[in-house]
Protein backbone atom coordinates (compact mmCIF):
# COMPACT_ATOMS: atom_id res chain seq x y z
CA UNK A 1 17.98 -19.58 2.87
CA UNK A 2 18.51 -19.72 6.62
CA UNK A 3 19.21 -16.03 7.04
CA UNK A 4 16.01 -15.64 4.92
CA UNK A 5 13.50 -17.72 7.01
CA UNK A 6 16.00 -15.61 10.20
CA UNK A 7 14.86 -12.94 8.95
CA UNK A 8 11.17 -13.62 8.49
CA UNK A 9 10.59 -14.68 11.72
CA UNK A 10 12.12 -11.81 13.54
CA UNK A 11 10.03 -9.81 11.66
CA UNK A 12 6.55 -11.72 12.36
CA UNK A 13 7.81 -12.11 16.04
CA UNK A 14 7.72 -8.35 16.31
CA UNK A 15 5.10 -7.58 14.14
CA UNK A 16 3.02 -10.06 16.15
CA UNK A 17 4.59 -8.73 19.87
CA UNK A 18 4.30 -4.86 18.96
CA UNK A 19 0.85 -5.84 17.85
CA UNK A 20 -0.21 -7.69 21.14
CA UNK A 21 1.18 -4.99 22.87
CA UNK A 22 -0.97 -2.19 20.98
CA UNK A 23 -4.21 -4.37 21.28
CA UNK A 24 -3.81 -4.38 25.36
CA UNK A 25 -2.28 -1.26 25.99
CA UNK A 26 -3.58 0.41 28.87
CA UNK A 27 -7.06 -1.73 28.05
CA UNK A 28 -8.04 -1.43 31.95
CA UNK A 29 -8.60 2.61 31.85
CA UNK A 30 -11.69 1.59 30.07
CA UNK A 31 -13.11 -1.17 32.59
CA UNK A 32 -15.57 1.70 34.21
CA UNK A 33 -16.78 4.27 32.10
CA UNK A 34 -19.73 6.44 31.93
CA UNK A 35 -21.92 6.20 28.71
CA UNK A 36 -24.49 8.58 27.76
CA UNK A 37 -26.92 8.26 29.65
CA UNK A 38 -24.01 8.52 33.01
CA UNK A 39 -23.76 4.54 33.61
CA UNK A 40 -20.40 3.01 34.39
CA UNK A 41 -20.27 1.04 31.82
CA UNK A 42 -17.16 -1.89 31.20
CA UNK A 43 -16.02 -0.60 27.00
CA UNK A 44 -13.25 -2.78 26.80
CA UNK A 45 -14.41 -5.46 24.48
CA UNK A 46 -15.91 -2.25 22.41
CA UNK A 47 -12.42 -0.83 22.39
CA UNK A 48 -10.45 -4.23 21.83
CA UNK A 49 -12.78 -5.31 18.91
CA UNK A 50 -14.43 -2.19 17.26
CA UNK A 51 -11.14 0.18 17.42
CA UNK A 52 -8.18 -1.57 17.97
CA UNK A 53 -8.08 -4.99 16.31
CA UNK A 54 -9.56 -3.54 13.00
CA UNK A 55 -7.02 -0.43 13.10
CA UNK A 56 -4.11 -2.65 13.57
CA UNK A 57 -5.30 -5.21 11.11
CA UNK A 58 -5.42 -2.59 8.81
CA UNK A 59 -2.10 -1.13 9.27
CA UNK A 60 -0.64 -4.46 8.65
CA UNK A 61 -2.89 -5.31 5.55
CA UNK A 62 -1.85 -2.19 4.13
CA UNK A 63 1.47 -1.94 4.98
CA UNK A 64 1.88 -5.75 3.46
CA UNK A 65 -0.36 -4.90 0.85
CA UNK A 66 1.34 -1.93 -0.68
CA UNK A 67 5.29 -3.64 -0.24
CA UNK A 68 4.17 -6.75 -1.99
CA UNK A 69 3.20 -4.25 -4.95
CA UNK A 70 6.00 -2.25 -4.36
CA UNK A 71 8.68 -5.45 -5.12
CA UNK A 72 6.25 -6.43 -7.97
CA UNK A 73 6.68 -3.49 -9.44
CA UNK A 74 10.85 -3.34 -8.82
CA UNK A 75 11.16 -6.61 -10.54
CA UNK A 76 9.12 -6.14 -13.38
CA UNK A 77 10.82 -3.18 -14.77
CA UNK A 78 14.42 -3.94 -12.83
CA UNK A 79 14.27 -0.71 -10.53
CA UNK A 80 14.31 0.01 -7.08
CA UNK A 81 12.31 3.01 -7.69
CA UNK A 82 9.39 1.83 -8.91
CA UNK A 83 6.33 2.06 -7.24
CA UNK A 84 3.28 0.30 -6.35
CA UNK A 85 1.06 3.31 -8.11
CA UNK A 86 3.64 3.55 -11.19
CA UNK A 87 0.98 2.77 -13.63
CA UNK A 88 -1.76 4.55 -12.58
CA UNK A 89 -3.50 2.65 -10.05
CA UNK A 90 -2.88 4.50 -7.00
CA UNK A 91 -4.19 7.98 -8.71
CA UNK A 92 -7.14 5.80 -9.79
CA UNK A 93 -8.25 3.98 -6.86
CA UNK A 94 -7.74 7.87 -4.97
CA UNK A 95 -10.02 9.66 -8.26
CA UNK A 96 -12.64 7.22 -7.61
CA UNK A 97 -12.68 7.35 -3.51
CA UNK A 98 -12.57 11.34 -4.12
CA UNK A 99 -15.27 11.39 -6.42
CA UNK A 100 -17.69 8.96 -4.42
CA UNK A 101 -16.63 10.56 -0.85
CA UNK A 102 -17.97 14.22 -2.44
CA UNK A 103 -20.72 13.05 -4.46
CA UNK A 104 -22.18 10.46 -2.54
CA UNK A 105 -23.15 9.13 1.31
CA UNK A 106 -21.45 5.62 0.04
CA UNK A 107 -20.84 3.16 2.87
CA UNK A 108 -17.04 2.06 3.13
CA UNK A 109 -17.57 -1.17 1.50
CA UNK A 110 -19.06 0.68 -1.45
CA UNK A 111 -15.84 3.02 -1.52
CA UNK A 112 -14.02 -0.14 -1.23
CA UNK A 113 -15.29 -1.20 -4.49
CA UNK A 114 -14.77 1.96 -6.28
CA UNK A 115 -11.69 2.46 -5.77
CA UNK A 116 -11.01 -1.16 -6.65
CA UNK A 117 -12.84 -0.11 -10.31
CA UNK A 118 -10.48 2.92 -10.44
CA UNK A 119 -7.89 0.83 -9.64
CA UNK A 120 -8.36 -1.67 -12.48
CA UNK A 121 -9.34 1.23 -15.03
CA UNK A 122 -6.73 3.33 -15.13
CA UNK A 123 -4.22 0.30 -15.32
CA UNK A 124 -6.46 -1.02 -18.16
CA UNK A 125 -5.63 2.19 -19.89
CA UNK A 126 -2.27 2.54 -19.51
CA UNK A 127 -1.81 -0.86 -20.43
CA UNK A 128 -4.19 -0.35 -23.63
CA UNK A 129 -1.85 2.68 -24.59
CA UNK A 130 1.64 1.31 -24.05
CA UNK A 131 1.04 -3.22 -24.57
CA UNK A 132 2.57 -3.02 -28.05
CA UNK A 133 5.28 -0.66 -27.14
CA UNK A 134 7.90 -1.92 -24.41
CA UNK A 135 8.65 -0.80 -20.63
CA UNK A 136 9.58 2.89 -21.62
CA UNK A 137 6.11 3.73 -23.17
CA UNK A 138 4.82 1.94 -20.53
CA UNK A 139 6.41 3.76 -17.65
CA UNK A 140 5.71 7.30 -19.58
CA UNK A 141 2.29 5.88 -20.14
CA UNK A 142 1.90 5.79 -16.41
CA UNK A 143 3.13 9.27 -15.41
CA UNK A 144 0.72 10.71 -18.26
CA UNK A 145 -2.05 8.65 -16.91
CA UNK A 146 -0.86 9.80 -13.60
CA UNK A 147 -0.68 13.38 -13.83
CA UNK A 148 -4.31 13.24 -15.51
CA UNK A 149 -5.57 11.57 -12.36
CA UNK A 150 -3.93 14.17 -10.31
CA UNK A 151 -5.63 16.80 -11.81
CA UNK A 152 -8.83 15.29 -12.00
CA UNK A 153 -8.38 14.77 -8.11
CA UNK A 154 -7.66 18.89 -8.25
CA UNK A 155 -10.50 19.67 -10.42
CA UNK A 156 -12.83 17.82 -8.17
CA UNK A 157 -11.49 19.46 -4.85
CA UNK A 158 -11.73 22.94 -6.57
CA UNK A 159 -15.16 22.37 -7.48
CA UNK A 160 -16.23 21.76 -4.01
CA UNK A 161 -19.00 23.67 -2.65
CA UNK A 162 -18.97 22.86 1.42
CA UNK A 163 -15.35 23.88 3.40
CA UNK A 164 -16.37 20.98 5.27
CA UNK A 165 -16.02 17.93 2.92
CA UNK A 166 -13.51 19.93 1.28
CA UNK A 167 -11.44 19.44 4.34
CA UNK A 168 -12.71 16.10 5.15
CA UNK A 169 -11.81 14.99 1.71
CA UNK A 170 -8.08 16.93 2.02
CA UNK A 171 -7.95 15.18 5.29
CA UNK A 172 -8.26 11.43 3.62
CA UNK A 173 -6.00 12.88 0.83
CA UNK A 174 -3.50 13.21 3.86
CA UNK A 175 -3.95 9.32 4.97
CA UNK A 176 -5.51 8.03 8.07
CA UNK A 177 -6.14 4.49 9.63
CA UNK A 178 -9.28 5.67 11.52
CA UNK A 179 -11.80 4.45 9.95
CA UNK A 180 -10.45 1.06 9.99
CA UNK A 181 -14.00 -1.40 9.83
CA UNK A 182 -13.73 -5.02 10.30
CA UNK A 183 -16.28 -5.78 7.45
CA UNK A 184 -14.32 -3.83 4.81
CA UNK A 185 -11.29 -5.34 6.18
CA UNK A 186 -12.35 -8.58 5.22
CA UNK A 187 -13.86 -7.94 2.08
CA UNK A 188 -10.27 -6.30 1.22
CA UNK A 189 -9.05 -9.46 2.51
CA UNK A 190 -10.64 -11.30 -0.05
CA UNK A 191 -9.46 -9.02 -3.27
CA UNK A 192 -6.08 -8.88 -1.83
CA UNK A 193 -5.68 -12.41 -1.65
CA UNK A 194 -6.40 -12.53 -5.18
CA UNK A 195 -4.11 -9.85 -6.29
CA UNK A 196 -1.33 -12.29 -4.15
CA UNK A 197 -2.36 -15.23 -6.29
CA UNK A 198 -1.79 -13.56 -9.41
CA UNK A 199 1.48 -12.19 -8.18
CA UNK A 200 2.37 -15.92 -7.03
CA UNK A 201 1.30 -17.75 -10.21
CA UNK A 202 3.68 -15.47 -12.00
CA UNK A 203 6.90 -15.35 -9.71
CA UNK A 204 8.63 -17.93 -12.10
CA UNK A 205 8.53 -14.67 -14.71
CA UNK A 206 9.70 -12.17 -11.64
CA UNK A 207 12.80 -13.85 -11.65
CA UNK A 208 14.04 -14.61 -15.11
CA UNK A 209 13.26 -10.66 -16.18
CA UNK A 210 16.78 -10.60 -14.00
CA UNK A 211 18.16 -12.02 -17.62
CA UNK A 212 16.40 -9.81 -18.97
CA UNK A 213 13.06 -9.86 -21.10
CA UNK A 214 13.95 -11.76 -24.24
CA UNK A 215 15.54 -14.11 -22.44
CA UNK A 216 12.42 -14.73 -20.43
CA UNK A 217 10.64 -15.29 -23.43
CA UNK A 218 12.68 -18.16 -24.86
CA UNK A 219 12.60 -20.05 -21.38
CA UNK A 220 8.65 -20.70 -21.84
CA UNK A 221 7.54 -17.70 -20.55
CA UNK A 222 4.88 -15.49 -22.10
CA UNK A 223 6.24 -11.92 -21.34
CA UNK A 224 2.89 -9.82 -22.72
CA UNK A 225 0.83 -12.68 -20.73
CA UNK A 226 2.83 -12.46 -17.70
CA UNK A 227 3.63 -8.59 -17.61
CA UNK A 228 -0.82 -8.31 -17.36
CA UNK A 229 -0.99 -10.65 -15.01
CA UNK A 230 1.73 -9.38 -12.46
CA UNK A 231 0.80 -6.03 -12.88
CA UNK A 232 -2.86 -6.46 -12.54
CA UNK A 233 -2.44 -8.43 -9.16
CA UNK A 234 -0.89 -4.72 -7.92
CA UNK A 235 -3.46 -2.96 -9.26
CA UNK A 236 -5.97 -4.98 -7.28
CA UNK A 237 -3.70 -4.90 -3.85
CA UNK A 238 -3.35 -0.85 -4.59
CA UNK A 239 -6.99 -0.50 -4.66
CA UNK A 240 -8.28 -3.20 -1.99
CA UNK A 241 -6.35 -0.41 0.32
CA UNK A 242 -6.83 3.37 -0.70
CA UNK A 243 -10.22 3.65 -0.08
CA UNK A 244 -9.74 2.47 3.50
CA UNK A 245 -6.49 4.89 4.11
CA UNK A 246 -6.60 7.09 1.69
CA UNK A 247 -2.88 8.22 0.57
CA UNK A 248 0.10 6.58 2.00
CA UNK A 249 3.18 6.65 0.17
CA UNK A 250 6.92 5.11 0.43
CA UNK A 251 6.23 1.99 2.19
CA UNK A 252 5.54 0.46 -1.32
CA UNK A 253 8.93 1.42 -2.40
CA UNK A 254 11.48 1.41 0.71
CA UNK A 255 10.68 -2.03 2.31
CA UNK A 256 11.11 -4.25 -1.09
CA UNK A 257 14.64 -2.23 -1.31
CA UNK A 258 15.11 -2.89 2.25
CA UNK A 259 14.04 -6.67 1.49
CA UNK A 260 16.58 -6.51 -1.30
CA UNK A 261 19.84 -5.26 0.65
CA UNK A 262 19.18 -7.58 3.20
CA UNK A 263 19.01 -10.98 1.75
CA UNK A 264 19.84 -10.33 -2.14
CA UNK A 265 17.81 -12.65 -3.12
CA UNK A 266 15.67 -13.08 -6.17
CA UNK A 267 12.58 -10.99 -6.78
CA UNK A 268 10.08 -14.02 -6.14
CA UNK A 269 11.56 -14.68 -2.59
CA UNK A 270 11.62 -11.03 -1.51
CA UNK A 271 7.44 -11.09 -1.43
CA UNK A 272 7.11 -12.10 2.28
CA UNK A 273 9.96 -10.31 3.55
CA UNK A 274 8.63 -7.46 2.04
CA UNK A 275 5.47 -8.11 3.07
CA UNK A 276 6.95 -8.17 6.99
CA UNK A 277 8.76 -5.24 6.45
CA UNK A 278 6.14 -3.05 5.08
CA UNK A 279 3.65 -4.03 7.82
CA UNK A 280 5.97 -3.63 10.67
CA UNK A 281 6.73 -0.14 9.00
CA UNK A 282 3.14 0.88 8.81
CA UNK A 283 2.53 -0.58 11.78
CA UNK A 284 4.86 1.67 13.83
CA UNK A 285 4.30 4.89 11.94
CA UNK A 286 0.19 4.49 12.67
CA UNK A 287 1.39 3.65 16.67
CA UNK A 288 4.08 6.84 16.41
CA UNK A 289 0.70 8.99 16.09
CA UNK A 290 -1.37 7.58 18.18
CA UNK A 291 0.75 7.29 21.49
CA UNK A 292 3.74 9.88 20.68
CA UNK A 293 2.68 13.43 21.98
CA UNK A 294 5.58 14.70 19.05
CA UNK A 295 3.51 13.07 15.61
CA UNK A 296 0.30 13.47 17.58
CA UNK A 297 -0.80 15.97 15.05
CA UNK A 298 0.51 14.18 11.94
CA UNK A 299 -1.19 12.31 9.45
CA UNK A 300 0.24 8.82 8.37
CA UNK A 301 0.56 9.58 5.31
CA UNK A 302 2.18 12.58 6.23
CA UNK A 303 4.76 10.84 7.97
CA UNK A 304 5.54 8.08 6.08
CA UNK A 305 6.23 10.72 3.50
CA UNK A 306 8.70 12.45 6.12
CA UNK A 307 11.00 8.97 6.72
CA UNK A 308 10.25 7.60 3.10
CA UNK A 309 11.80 10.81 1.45
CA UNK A 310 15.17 10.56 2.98
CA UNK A 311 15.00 7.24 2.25
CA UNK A 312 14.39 7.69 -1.60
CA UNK A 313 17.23 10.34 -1.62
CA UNK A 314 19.59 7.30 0.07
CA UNK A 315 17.99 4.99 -2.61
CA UNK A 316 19.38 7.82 -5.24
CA UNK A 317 22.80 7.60 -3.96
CA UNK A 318 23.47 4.50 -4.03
CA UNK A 319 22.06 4.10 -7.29
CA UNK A 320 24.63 6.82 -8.18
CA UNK A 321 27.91 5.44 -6.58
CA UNK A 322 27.17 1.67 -8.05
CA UNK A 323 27.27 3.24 -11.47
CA UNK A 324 30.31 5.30 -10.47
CA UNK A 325 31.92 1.65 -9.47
CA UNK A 326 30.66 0.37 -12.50
């Protein structure tokens, strides 16, 4: 427990110093500048509070967001490659952003809520196909459900008229944090805590799945009950974030395994550290492209793709050699 809460605050005393840092970087270049109309004008409090603060608090929302998921997701089918988006929300929160971002002038609160709705959805179906059936169906459940998305994400690029949202919309696909608003960060704020609270009231069923799921179910546990619940909660932190990012993979799978190696703990008491890790993650990747000539180019999603992959590959290993041991 004291390496734990060690841990922890390490992590929130650089997430919160690299943070600081970012908010006040270089803040004075923008004491005198001209405006439109050629006035000196001071833009700092513009830049500090309409670009920075609401970019960084979105890296770390998302980052958090999408790690709590991600260990969700590991403990409820006993696998440190499961994703956040393994049944279907990801794909459904990024059909419905697609679809509103081509078809419609939506404000991002508005996008916010659709892909929320696509979110919910395309869990709803998977879990309508695969309830009666066990984790298998349910995981192949999610890859069909998946791989329908994906296409319908295709179709609806292919059938786009302008090269301009076409790009625009390829660009999102990509990921970005720059269009990071403080009123959709709040109203994310608000959904996410509630996909937290579901994940919380059902940590006591996180942690005796490690037994194994019969056993659960004789220690007063409602598996079917608890398995909706807990997975539901990630559907709703997967799509309080895509609209506002678009695409952003790995960090929802690497930091709860990070979380994991480091403290071997149980699945409920991984959440925070998981949480820390995957905003400190996102956190630096988003800084890495705005302030490194090298990934100025890159989209985030792009390259947390680039670290996350090796990653997955080291994941793959070691998942090999412990059942080598075995």
């Amino acid at each position: 427990m004291k390496n734990m809460n060690k841990l922890n605050l390490l992590l929130l005393v650089l997430l919160l110093g690299i943070s600081t840092a970012a908010m006040y970087y270089q803040l004075g270049d923008f004491a005198a500048l001209r405006n439109a109309e050629g006035v000196l004008s001071d833009m700092r409090d513009l830049v500090l509070w309409e670009i920075r603060l609401p970019r960084l608090g979105l890296a770390i929302v998302t980052g958090a967001s999408l790690a709590i998921a991600g260990n969700a997701m590991q403990g409820i089918f006993q696998n440190p490659l499961a994703s956040p988006g393994l049944l279907g929300s990801a794909n459904g929160a990024t059909t419905a952003s697609v679809f509103i971002l081509y078809y419609f002038s939506a404000p991002l609160s508005l996008l916010l809520l659709g892909g929320v709705t696509g979110a919910l959805l395309s869990f709803l179906l998977v879990y309508l196909i695969a309830k009666n059936h066990g984790t298998t169906m349910m995981i192949l459940s999610g890859v069909a459900v998946n791989m329908l998305l994906a296409s319908a994400i295709a179709l609806l690029l292919s059938n786009a008229q302008s090269p301009w949202a076409l790009a625009e919309l390829y660009r999102w696909l990509q990921g970005s944090l720059a269009w990071a608003k403080t009123d959709t960060l709040l109203l994310s704020l608000a959904i996410i805590l509630l996909g937290i609270f579901c994940l919380y009231r059902q940590r006591r069923y996180l942690d005796l799945l490690t037994f194994g799921e019969e056993t659960a179910g004789t220690m007063g546990i409602d598996p079917k009950k608890s398995f909706f619940i807990t997975t539901f909660g990630v559907a709703l932190l997967v799509g309080a974030v895509i609209p506002q990012t678009g695409t952003i993979g790995f960090i929802g799978l690497i930091a709860p395994h990070f979380a994991r190696l480091l403290l071997k703990k149980r699945p409920s008491q991984l959440y925070l550290t998981s949480g820390l890790l995957g905003a400190l993650l996102l956190l630096v990747a988003d800084l890495s492209i705005i302030y490194l000539p090298f990934f100025s180019h890159i989209y985030i999603g792009t390259l947390t793709a680039l670290i996350g992959a090796p990653c997955l590959i080291w994941i793959l290993l070691q998942q090999q050699r412990s059942i080598y041991r075995d």
